[in-house]
N, C-alpha and C. Protein backbone atom coordinates (compact mmCIF):
# COMPACT_ATOMS: atom_id res chain seq x y z
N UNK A 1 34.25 -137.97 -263.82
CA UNK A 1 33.78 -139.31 -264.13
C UNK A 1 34.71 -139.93 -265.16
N UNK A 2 34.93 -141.19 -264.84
CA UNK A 2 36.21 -141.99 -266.24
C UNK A 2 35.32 -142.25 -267.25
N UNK A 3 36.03 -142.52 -268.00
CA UNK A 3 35.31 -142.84 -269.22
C UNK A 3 34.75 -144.36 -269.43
N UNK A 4 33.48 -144.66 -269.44
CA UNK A 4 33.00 -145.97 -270.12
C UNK A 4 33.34 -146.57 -271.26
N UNK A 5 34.06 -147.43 -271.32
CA UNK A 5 33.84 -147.84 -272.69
C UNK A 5 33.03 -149.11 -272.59
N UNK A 6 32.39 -149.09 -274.11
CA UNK A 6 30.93 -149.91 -274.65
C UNK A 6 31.65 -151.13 -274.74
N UNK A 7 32.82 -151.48 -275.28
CA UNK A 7 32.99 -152.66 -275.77
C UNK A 7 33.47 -153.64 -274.46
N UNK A 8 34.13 -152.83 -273.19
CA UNK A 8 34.51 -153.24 -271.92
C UNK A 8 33.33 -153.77 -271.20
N UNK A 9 31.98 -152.84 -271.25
CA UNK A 9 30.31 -153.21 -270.19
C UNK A 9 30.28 -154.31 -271.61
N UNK A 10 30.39 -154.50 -272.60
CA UNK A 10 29.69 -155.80 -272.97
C UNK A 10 30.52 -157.21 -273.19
N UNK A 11 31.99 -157.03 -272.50
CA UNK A 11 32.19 -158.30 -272.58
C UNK A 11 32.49 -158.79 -270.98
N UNK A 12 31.94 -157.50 -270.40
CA UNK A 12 32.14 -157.96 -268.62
C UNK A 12 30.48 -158.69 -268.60
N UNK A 13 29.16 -157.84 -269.60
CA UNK A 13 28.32 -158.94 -269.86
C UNK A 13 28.17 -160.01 -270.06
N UNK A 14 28.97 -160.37 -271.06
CA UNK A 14 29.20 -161.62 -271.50
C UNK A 14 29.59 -162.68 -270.78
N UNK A 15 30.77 -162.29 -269.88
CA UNK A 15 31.87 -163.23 -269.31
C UNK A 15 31.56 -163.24 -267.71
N UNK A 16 30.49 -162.03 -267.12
CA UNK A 16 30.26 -161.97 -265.75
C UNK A 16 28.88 -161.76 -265.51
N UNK A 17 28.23 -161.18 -266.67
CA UNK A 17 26.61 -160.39 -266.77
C UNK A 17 25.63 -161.34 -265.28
N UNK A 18 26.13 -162.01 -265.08
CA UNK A 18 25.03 -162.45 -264.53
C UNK A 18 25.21 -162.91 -262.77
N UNK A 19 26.47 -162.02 -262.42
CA UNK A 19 26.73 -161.63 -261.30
C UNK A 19 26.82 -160.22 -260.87
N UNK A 20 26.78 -159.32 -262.25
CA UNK A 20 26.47 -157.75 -262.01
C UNK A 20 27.85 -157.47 -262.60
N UNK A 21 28.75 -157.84 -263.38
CA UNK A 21 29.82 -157.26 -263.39
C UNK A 21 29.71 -156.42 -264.18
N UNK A 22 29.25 -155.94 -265.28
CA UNK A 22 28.85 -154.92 -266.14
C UNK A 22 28.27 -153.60 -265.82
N UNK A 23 27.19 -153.61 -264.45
CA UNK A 23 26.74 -152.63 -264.05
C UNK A 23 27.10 -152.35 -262.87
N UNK A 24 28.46 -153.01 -262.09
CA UNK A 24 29.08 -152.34 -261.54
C UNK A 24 29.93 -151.03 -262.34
N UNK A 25 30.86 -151.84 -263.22
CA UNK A 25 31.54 -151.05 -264.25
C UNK A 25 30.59 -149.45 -264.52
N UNK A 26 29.36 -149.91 -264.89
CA UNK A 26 28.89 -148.72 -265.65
C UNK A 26 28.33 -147.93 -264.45
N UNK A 27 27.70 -148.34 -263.10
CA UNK A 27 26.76 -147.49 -262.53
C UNK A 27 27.62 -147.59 -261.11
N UNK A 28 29.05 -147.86 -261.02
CA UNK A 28 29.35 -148.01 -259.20
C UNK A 28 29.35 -149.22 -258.52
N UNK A 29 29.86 -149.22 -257.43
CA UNK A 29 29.08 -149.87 -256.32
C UNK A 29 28.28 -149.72 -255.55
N UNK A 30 27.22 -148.70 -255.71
CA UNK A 30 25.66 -148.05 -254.97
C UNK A 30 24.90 -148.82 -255.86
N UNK A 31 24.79 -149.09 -257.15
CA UNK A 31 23.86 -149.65 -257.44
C UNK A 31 23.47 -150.61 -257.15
N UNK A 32 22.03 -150.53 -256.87
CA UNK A 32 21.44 -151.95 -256.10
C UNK A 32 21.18 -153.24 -257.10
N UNK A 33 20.54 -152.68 -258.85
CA UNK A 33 20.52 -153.97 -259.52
C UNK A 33 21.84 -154.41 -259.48
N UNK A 34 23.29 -154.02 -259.69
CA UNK A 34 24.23 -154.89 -259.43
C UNK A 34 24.31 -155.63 -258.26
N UNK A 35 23.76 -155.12 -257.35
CA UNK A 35 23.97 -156.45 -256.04
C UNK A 35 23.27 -157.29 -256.03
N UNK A 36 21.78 -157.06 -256.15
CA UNK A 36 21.21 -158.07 -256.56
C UNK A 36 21.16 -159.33 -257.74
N UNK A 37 22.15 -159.04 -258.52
CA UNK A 37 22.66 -160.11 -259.71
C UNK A 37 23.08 -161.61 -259.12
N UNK A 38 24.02 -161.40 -258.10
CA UNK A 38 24.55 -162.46 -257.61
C UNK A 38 23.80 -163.74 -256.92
N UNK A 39 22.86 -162.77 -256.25
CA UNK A 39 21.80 -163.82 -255.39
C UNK A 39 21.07 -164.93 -256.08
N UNK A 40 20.40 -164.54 -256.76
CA UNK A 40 19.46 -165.75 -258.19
C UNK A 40 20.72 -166.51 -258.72
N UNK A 41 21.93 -165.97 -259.15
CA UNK A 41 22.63 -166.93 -259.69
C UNK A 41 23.21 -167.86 -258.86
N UNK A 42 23.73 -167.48 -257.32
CA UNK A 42 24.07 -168.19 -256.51
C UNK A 42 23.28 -169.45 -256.54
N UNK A 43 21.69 -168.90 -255.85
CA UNK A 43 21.08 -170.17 -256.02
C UNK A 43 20.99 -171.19 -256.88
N UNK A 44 20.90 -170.21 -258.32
CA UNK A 44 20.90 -171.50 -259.50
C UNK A 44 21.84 -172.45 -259.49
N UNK A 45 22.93 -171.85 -259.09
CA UNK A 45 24.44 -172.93 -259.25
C UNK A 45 24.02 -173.42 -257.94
N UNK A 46 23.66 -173.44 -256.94
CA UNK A 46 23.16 -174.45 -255.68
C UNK A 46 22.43 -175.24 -256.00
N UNK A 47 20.94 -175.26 -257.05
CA UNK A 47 20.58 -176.22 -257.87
C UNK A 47 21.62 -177.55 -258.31
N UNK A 48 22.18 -176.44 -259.17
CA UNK A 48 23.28 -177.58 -260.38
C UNK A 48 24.33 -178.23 -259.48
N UNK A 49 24.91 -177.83 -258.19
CA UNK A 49 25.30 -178.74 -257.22
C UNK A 49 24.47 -179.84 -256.38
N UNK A 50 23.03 -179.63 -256.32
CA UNK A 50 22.19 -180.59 -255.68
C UNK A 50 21.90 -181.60 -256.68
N UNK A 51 21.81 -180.89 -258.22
CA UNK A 51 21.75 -182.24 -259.02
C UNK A 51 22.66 -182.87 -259.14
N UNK A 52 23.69 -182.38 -259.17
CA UNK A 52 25.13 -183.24 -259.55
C UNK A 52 25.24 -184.38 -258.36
N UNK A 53 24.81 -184.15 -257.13
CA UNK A 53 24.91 -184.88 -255.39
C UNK A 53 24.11 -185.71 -255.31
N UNK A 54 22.75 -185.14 -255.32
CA UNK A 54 21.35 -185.71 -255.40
C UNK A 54 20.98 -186.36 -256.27
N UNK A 55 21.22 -186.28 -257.52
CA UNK A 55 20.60 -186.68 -258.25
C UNK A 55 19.17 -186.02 -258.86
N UNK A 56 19.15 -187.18 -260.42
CA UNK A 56 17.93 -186.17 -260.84
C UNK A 56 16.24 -186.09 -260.36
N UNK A 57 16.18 -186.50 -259.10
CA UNK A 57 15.08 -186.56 -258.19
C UNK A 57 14.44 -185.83 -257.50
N UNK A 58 16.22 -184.92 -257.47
CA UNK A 58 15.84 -183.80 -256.57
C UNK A 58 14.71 -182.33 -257.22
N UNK A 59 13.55 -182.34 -256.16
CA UNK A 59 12.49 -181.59 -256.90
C UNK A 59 13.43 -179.77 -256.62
N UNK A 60 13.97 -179.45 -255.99
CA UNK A 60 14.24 -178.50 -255.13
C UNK A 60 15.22 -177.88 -256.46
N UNK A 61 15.95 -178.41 -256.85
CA UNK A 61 17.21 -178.60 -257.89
C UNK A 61 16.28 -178.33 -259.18
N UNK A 62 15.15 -178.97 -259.45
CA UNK A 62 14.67 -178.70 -260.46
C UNK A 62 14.27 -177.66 -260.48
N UNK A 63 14.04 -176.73 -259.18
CA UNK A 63 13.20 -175.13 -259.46
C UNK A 63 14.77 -173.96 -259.51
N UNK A 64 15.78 -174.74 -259.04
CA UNK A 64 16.62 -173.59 -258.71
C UNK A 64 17.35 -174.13 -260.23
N UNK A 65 17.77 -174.87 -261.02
CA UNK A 65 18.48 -174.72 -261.50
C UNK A 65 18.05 -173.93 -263.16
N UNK A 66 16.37 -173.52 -263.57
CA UNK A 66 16.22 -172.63 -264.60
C UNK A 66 16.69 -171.27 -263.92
N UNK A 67 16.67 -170.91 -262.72
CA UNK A 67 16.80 -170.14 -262.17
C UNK A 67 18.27 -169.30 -262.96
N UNK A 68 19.30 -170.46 -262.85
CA UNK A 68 20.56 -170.39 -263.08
C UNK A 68 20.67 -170.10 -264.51
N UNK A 69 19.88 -170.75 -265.88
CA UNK A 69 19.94 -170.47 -266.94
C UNK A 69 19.27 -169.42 -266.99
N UNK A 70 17.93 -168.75 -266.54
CA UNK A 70 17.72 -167.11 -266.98
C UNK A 70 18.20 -166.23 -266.35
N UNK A 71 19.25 -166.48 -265.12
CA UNK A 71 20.58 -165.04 -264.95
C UNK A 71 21.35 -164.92 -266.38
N UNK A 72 22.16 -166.10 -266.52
CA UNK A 72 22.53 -166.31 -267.57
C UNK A 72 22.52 -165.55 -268.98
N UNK A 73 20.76 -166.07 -269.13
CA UNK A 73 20.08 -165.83 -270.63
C UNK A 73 19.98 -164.15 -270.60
N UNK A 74 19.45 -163.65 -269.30
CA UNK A 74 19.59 -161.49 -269.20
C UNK A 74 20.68 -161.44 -269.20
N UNK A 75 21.70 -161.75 -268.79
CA UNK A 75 23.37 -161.60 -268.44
C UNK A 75 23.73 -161.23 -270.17
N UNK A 76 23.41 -162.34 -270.93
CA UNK A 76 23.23 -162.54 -272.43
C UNK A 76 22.91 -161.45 -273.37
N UNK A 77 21.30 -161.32 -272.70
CA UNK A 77 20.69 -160.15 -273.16
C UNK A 77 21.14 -158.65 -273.07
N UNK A 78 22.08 -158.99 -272.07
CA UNK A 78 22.44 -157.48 -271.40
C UNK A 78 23.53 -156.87 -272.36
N UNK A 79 23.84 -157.99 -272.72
CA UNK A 79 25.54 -157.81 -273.67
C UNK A 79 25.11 -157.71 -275.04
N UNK A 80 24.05 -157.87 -275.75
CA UNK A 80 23.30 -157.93 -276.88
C UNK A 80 23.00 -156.47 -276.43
N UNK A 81 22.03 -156.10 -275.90
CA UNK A 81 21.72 -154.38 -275.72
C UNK A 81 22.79 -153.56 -275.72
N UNK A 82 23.81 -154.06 -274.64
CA UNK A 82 25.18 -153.08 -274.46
C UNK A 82 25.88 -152.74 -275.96
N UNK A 83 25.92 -153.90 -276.73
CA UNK A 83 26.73 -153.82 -277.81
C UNK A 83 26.14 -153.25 -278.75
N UNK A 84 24.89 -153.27 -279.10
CA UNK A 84 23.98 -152.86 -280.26
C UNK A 84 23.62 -151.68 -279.66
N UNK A 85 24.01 -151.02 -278.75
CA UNK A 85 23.70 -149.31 -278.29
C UNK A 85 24.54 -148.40 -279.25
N UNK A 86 23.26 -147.51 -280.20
CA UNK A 86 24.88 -147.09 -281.23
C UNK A 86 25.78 -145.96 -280.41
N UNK A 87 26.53 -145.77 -280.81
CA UNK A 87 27.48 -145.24 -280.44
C UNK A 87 27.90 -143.71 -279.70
N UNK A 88 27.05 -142.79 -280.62
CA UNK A 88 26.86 -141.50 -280.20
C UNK A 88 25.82 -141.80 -278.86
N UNK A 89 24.78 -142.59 -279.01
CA UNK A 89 23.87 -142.53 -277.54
C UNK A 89 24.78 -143.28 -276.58
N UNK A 90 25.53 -144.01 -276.65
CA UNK A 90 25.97 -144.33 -275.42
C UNK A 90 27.30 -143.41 -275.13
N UNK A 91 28.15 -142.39 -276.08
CA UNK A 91 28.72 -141.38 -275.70
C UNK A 91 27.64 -140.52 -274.75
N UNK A 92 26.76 -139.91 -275.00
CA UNK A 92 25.69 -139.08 -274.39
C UNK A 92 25.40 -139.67 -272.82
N UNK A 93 25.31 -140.93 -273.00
CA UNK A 93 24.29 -141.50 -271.76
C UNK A 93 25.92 -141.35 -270.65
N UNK A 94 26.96 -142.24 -270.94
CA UNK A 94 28.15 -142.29 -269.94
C UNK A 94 29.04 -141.80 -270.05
N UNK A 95 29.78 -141.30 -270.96
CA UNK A 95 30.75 -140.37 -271.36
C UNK A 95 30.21 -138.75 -271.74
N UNK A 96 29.59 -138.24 -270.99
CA UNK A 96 29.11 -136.69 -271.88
C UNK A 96 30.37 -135.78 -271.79
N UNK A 97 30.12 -135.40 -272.78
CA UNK A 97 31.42 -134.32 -272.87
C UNK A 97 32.81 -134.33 -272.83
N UNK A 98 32.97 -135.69 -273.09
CA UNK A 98 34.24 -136.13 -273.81
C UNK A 98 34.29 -136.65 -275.21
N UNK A 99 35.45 -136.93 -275.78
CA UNK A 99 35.44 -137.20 -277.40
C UNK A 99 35.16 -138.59 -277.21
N UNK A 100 34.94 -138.70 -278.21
CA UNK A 100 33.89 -139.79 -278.53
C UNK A 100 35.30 -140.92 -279.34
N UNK A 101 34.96 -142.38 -278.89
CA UNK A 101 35.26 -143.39 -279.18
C UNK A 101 34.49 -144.81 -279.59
N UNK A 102 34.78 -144.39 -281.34
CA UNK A 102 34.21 -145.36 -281.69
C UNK A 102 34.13 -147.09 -281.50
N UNK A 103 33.46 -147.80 -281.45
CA UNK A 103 33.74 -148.96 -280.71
C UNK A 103 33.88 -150.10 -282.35
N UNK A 104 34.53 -151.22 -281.77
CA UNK A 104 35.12 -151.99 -282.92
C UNK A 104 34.42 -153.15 -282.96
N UNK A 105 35.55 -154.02 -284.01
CA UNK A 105 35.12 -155.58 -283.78
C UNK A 105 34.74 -156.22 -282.56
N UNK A 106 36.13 -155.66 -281.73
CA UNK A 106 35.85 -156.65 -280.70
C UNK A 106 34.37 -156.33 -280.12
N UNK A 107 33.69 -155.33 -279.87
CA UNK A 107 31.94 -155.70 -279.82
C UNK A 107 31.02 -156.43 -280.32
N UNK A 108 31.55 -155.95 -281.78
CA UNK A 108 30.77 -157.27 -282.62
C UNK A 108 31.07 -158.70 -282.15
N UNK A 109 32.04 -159.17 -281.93
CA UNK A 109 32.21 -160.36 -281.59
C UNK A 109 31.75 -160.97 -280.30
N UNK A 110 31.71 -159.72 -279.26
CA UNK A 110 31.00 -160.24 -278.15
C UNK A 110 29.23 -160.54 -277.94
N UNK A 111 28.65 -159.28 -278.90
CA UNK A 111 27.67 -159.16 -279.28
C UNK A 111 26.81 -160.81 -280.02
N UNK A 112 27.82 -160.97 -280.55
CA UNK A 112 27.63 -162.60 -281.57
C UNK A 112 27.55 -163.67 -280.72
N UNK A 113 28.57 -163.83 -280.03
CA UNK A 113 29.10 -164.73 -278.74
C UNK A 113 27.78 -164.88 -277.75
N UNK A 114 27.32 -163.21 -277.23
CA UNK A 114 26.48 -163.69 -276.83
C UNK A 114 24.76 -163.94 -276.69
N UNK A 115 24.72 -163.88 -278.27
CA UNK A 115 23.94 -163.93 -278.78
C UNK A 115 23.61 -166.24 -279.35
N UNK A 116 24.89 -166.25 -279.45
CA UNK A 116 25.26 -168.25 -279.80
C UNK A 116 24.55 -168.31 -277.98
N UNK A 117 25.31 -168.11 -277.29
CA UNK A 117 25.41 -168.06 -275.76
C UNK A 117 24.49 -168.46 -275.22
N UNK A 118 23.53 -167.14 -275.25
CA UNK A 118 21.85 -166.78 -274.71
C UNK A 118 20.88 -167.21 -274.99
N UNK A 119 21.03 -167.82 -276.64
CA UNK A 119 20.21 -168.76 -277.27
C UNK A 119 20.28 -170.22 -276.66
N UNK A 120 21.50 -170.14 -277.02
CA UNK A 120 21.41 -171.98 -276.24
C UNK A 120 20.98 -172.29 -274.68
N UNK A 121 21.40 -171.10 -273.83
CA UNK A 121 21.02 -171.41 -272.53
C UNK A 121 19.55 -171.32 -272.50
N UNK A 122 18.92 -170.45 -273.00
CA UNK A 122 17.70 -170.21 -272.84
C UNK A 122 16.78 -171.37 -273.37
N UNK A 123 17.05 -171.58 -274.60
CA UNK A 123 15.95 -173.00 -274.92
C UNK A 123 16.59 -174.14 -274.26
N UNK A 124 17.93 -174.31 -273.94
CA UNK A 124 17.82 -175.35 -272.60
C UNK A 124 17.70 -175.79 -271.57
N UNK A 125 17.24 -174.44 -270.97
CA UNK A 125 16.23 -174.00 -269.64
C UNK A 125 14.91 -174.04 -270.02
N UNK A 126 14.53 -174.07 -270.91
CA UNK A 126 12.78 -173.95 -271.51
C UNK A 126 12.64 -175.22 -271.78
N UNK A 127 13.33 -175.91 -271.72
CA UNK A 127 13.50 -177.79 -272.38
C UNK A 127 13.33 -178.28 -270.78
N UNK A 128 14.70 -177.90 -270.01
CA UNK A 128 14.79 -178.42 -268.78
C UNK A 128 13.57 -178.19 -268.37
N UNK A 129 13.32 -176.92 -267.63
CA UNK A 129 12.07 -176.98 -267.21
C UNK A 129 10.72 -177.20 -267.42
N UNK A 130 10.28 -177.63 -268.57
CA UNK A 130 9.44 -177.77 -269.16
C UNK A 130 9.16 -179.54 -269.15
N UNK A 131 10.58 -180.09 -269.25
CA UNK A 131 10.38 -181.77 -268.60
C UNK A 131 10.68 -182.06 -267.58
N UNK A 132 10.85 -181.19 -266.91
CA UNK A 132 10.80 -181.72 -264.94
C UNK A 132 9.27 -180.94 -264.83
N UNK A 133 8.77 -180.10 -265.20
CA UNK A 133 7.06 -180.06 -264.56
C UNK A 133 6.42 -181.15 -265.00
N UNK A 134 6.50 -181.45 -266.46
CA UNK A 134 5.45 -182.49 -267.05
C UNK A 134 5.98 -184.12 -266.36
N UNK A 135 7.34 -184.20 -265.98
CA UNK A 135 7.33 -185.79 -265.36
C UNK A 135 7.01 -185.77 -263.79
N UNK A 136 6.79 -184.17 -263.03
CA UNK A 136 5.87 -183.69 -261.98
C UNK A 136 4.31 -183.97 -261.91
N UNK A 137 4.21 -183.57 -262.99
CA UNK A 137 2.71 -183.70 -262.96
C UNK A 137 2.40 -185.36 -263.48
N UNK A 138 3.19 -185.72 -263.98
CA UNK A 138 2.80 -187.81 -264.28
C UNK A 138 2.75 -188.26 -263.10
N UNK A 139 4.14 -188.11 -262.02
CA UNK A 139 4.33 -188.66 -261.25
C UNK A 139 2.74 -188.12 -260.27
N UNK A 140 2.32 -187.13 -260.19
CA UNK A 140 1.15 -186.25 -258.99
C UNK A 140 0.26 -187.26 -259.43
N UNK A 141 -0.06 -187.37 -260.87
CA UNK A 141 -1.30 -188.09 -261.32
C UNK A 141 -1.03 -189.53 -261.04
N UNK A 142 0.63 -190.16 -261.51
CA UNK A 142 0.23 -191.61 -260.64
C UNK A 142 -0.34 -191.75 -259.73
N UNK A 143 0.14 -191.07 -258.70
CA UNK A 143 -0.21 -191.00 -257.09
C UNK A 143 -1.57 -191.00 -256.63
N UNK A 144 -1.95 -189.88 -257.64
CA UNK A 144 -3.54 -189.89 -257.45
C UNK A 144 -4.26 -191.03 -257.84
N UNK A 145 -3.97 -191.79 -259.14
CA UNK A 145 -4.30 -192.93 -259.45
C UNK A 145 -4.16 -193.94 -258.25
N UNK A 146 -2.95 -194.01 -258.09
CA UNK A 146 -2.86 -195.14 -256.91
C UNK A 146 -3.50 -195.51 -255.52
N UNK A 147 -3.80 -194.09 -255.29
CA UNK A 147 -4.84 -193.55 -254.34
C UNK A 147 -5.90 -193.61 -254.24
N UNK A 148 -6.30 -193.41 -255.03
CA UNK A 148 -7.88 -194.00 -255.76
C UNK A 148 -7.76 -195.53 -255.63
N UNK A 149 -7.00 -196.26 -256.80
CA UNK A 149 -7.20 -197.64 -256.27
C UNK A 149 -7.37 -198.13 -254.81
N UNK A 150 -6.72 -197.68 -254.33
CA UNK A 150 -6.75 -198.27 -252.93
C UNK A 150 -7.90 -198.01 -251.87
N UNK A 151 -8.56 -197.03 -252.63
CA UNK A 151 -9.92 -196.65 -251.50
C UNK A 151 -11.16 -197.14 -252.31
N UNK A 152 -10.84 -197.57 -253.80
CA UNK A 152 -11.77 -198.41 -254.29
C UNK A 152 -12.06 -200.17 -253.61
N UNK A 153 -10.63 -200.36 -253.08
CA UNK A 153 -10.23 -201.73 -252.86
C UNK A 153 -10.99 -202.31 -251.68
């Protein structure tokens, strides 16, 4: 088995986490959570192309595109865990029985990165989605209003 290094799975997190590129690196190409990474994000970015086309009307766009910010925000998360794994346990877990290599700055910095990163995507997916349900539910209740008028009429 080659050797893993920690600081390599957390900036393929960082820079790919949310198409699987990290847990290809660490677990193969058999692993199934890496294949499944790609799919949710695909869609999300099919969102953020229907809004960009469509416009902001499109209801369809509004469900796929948080979609796209919480691959993202775990992608994020993934690289925050990878990096903050201390050192001897992640010798143990992927490298056993080779010498051990301590990991550097450059973790810390990815660790930070995507930590700025994960934060911002995430509360601006919790923003986004949170004002496309509530101008969902105005618009349901106009309707219903309007509906009503008219069978009062």
């Amino acid at each position: 088995m080659s050797y893993r290094s920690k600081t390599i799975a957390t900036w393929l997190a960082l820079i790919a986490g949310s198409l699987g590129a990290h847990r290809f690196y660490l677990h193969g190409k058999a692993d199934l959570w890496a294949w499944l990474h790609p799919w949710p994000t695909l869609l999300g970015l099919a969102g953020v192309l229907r809004m960009r086309n469509l416009g902001q009307d499109d209801q369809l766009a509004w469900l796929l595109i948080p979609v796209f910010g919480l691959m993202i925000s775990q992608a994020m998360l993934a690289a925050i865990v990878i990096g903050l794994t201390p050192d001897e346990q992640w010798q143990a877990r992927f490298n056993p029985g080779q010498p051990a290599r301590p990991s550097g700055w450059a973790t810390v910095i990815a660790v930070v990165a995507a930590l700025l990163l994960g934060g911002a995507v995430l509360m601006g997916t919790i923003a986004f989605g949170g004002q496309k349900f509530f101008e969902w539910q105005a618009e349901r209740d106009r309707s219903a209003d309007q509906n009503s008028d008219k069978l009062t009429q």
